[in-house]
Protein backbone atom coordinates (compact mmCIF):
# COMPACT_ATOMS: atom_id res chain seq x y z
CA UNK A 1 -5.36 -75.62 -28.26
CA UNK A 2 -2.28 -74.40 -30.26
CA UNK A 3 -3.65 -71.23 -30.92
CA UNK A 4 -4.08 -70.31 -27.37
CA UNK A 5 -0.61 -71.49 -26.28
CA UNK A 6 1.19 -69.63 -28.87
CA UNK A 7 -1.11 -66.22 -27.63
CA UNK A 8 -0.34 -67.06 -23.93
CA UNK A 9 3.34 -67.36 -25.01
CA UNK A 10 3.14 -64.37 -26.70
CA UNK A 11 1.39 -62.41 -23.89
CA UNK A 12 3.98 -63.30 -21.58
CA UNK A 13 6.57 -62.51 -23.05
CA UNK A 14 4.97 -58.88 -23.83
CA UNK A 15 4.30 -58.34 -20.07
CA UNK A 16 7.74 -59.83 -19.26
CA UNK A 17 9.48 -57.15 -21.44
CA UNK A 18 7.36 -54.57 -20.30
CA UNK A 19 8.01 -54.96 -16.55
CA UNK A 20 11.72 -55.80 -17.44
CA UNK A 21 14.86 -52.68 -16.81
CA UNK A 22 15.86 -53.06 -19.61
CA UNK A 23 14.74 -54.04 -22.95
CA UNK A 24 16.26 -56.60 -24.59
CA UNK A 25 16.06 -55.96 -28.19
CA UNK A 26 18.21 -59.24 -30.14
CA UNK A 27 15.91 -59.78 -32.73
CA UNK A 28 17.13 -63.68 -32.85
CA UNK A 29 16.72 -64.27 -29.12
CA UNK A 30 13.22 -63.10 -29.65
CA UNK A 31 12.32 -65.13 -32.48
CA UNK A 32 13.64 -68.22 -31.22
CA UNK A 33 11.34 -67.86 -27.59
CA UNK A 34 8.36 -67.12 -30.31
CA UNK A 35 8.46 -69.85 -32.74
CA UNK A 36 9.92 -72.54 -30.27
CA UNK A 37 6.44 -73.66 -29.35
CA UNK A 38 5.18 -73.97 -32.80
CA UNK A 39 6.48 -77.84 -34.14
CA UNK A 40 2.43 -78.93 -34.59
CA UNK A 41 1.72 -75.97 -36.41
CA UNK A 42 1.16 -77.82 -39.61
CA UNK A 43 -2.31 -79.19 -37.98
CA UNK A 44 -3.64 -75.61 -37.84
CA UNK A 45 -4.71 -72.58 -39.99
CA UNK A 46 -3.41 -69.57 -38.99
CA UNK A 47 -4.36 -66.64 -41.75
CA UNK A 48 -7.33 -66.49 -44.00
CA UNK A 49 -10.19 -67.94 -42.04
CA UNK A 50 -13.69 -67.02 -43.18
CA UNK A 51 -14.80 -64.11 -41.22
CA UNK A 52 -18.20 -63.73 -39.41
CA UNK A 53 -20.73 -61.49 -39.45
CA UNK A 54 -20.68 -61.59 -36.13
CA UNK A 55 -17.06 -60.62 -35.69
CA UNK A 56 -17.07 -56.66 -35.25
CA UNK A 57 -14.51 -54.44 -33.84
CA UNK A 58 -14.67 -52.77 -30.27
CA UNK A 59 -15.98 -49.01 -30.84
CA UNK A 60 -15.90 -48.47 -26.99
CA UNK A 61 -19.73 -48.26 -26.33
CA UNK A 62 -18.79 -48.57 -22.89
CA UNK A 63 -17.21 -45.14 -23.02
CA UNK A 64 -18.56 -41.57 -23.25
CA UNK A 65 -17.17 -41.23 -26.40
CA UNK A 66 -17.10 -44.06 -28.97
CA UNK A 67 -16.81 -44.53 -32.99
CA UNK A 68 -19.79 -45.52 -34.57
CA UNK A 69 -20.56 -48.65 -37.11
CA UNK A 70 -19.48 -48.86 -40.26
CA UNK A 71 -21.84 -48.09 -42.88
CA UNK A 72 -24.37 -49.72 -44.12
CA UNK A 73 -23.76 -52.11 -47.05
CA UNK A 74 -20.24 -52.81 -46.10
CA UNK A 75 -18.71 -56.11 -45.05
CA UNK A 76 -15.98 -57.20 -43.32
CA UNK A 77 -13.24 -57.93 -45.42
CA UNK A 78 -9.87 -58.03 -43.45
CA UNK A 79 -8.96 -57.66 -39.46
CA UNK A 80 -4.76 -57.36 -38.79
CA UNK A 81 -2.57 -56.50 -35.67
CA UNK A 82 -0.20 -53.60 -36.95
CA UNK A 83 2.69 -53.35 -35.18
CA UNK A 84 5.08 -49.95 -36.24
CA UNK A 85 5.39 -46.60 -34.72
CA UNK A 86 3.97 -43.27 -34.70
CA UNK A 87 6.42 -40.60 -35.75
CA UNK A 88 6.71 -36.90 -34.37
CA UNK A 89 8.64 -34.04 -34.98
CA UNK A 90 10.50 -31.59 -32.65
CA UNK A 91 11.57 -28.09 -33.82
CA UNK A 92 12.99 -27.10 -30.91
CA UNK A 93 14.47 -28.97 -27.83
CA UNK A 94 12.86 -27.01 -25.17
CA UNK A 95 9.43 -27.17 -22.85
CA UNK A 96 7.70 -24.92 -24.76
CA UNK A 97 7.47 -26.99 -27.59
CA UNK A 98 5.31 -29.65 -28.58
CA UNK A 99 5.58 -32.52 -30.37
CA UNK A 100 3.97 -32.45 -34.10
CA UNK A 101 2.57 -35.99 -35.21
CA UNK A 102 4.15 -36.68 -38.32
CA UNK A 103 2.55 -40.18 -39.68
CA UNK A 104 2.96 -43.28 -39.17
CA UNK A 105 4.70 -47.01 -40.13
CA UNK A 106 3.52 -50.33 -39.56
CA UNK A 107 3.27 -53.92 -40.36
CA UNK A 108 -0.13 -55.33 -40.83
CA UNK A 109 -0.63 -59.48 -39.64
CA UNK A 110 -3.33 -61.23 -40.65
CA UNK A 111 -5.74 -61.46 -37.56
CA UNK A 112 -8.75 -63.43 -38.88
CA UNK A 113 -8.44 -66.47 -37.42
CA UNK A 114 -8.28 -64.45 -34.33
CA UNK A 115 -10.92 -62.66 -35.08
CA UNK A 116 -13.23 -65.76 -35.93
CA UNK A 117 -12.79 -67.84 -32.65
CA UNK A 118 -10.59 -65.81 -30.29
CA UNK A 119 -11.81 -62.59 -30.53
CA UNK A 120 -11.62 -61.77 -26.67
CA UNK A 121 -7.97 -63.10 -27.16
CA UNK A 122 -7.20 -60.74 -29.93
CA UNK A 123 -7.98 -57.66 -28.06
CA UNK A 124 -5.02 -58.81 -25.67
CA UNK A 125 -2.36 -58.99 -28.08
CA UNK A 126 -2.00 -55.38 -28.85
CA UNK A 127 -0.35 -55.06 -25.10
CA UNK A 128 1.86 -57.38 -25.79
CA UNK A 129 2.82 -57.06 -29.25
CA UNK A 130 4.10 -53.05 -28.39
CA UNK A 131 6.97 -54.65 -26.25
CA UNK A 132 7.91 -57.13 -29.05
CA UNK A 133 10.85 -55.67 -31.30
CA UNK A 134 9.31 -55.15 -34.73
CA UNK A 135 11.49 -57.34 -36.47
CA UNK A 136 11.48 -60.19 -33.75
CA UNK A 137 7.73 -60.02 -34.78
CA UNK A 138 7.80 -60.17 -38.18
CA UNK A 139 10.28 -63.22 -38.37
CA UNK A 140 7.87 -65.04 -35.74
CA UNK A 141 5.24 -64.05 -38.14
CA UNK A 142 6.60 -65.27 -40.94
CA UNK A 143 8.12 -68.71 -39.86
CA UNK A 144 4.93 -69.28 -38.22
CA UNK A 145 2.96 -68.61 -41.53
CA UNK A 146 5.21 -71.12 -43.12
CA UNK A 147 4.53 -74.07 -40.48
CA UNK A 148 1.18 -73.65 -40.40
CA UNK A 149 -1.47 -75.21 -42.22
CA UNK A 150 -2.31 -72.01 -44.24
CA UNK A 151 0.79 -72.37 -45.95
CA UNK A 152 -1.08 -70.15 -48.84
CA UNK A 153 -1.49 -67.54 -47.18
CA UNK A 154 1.19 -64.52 -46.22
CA UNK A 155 0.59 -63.61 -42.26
CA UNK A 156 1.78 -60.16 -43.04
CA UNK A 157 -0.62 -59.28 -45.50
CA UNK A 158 -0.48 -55.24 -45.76
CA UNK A 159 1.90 -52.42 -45.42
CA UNK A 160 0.71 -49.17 -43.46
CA UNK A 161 2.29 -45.89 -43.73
CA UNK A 162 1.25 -41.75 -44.67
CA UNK A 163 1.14 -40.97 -48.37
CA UNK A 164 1.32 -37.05 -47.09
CA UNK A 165 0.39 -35.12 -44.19
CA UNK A 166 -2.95 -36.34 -44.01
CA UNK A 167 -3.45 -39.22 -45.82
CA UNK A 168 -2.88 -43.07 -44.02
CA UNK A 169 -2.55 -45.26 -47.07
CA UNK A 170 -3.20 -49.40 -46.59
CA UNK A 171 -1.17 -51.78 -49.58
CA UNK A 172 -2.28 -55.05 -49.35
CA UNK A 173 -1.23 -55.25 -53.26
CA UNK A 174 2.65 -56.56 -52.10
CA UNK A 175 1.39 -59.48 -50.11
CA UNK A 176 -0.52 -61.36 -52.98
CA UNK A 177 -4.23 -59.06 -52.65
CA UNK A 178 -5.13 -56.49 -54.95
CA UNK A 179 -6.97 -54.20 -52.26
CA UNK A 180 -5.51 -50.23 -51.31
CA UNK A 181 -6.57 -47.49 -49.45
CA UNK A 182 -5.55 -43.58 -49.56
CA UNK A 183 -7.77 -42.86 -46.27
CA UNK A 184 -9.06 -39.38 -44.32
CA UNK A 185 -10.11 -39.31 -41.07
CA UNK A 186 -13.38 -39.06 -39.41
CA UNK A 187 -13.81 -39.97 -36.29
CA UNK A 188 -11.57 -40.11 -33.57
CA UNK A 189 -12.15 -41.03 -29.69
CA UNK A 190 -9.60 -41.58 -26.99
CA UNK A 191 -8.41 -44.52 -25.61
CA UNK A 192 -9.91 -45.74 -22.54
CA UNK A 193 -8.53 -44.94 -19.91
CA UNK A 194 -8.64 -48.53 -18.29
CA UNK A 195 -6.08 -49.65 -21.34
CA UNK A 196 -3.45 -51.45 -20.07
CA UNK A 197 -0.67 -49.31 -21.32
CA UNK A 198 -0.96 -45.50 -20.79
CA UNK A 199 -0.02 -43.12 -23.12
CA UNK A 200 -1.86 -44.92 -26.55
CA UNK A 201 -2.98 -43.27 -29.42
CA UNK A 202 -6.90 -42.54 -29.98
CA UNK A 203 -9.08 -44.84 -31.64
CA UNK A 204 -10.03 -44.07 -35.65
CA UNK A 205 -12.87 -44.29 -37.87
CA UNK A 206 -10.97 -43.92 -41.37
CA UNK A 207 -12.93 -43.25 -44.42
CA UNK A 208 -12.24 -43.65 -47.99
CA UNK A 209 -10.01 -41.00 -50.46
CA UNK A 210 -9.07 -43.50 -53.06
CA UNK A 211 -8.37 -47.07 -53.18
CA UNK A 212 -9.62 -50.12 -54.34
CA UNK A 213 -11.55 -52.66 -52.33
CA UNK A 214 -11.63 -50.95 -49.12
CA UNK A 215 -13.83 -47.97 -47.82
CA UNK A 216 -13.51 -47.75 -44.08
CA UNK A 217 -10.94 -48.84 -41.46
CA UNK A 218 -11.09 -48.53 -37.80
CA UNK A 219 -7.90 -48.44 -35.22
CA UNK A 220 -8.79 -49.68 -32.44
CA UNK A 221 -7.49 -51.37 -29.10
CA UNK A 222 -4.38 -49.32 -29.51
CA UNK A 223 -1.39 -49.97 -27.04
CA UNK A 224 1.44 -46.98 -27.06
CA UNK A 225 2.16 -44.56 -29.72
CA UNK A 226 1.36 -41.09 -27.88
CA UNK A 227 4.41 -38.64 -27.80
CA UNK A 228 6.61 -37.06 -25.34
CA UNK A 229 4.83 -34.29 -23.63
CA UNK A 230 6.69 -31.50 -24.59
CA UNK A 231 10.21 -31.60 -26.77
CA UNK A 232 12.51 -31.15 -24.03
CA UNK A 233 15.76 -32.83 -24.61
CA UNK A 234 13.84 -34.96 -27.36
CA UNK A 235 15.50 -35.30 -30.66
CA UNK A 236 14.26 -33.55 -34.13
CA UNK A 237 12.88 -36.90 -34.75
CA UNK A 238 10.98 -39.26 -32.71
CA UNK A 239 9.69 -42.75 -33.06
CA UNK A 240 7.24 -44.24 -30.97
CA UNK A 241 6.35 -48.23 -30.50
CA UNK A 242 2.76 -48.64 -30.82
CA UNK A 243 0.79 -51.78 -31.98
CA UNK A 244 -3.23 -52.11 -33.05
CA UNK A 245 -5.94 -54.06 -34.10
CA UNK A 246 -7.21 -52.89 -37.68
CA UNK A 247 -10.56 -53.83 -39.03
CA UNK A 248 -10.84 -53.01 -42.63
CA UNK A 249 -14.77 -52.89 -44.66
CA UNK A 250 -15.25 -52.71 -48.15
């Protein structure tokens, strides 16, 4: 099935880059060993497929802690990989210092075809997707949109990033949908510890603020993202790779 060959290749090459030296970051090589498998993709849909009610995101129920459903009388309207970092500050560059989160960026992919047959698939891309260079990703993204059969449909379909301090905003609006979300947090969980890449941001429940469309999102299946330990010989500013699944209800 093309869908699975194109997640193996994927996979691979996250784990390959991860294990690697060095990282080899030429956004064209990457492409290139990305969309080189994909000359059938015209027989296949790859965004906007119908999503379940079955389909539900991971909340960890396995774990001690874990997020819990989203409310009732909401549906599922929208599941994405974001790949982006999360952003810290330093104020000094010494041990006693900490790092202080300051937001986050990230490019949201349309997951629901994923999400709608391959779900146990999806929740191994985030591990691989972290080691992918953003752009490389995008660019795959996007030329794989176009071959596709879903040729209507943008695979990047939403822009993430912090309004302020404390406020994660989701705009879906530049991507052909007229949802947004100004969102606050309210629950928030570790990652497991079992994870296959240490050092990833907690899971979220996200609630609503203001928006249109969308009331709760969830963060989940998070690979990467947590900061240095202390600032010590960091710079004022620090980006880290991280990459998600996002399930957004409304």
């Amino acid at each position: 099935m093309f869908l699975k060959l194109i997640l193996a290749i994927i996979f691979h090459l996250g784990l390959q880059t991860a294990n690697a030296a060095s990282v080899d970051s030429n956004v064209l090589d990457t492409t290139l060993t990305l969309v080189s498998s994909i000359r059938h993709a015209g027989d296949f849909a790859i965004t906007q497929c119908p999503l379940n009610c079955s389909s539900s995101p991971p909340l960890g129920k396995s774990y001690p802690s874990h997020l819990a459903a989203p409310s009732p009388g909401l549906s599922l309207k929208y599941v994405a990989l974001g790949r982006g970092t999360q952003n810290y500050t330093c104020q000094n560059n010494d041990s006693a210092t900490v790092p202080t989160a300051d937001g986050a960026v990230a490019t949201l992919f349309d997951a629901s075809c994923l999400a709608a047959g391959y779900e146990s698939l999806l929740g191994d891309l985030p591990a691989a997707l972290v080691h992918i260079p953003h752009d490389a990703a995008v660019l795959a993204a996007l030329t794989l949109g176009q071959l596709s059969a879903s040729r209507n449909g943008s695979v990047v379909i939403a822009q993430h990033y912090f309004r302020d301090s404390t406020t994660p905003f989701f705009d879906f609006r530049p991507f052909g949908h007229p949802e947004w979300l100004a969102a606050k947090s309210e629950e928030s969980v570790p990652a497991p510890a079992n994870i296959p890449i240490p050092g990833s941001v907690a899971w979220l429940k996200l609630g609503y603020k203001d928006g249109v469309g969308i009331k709760e999102v969830y963060r989940v299946v998070t690979a990467g993202g947590d900061p240095p330990s202390t600032c010590k010989d960091q710079p004022p500013a620090i980006e880290v790779d991280y990459a998600a699944e996002y399930w957004f209800y409304g």
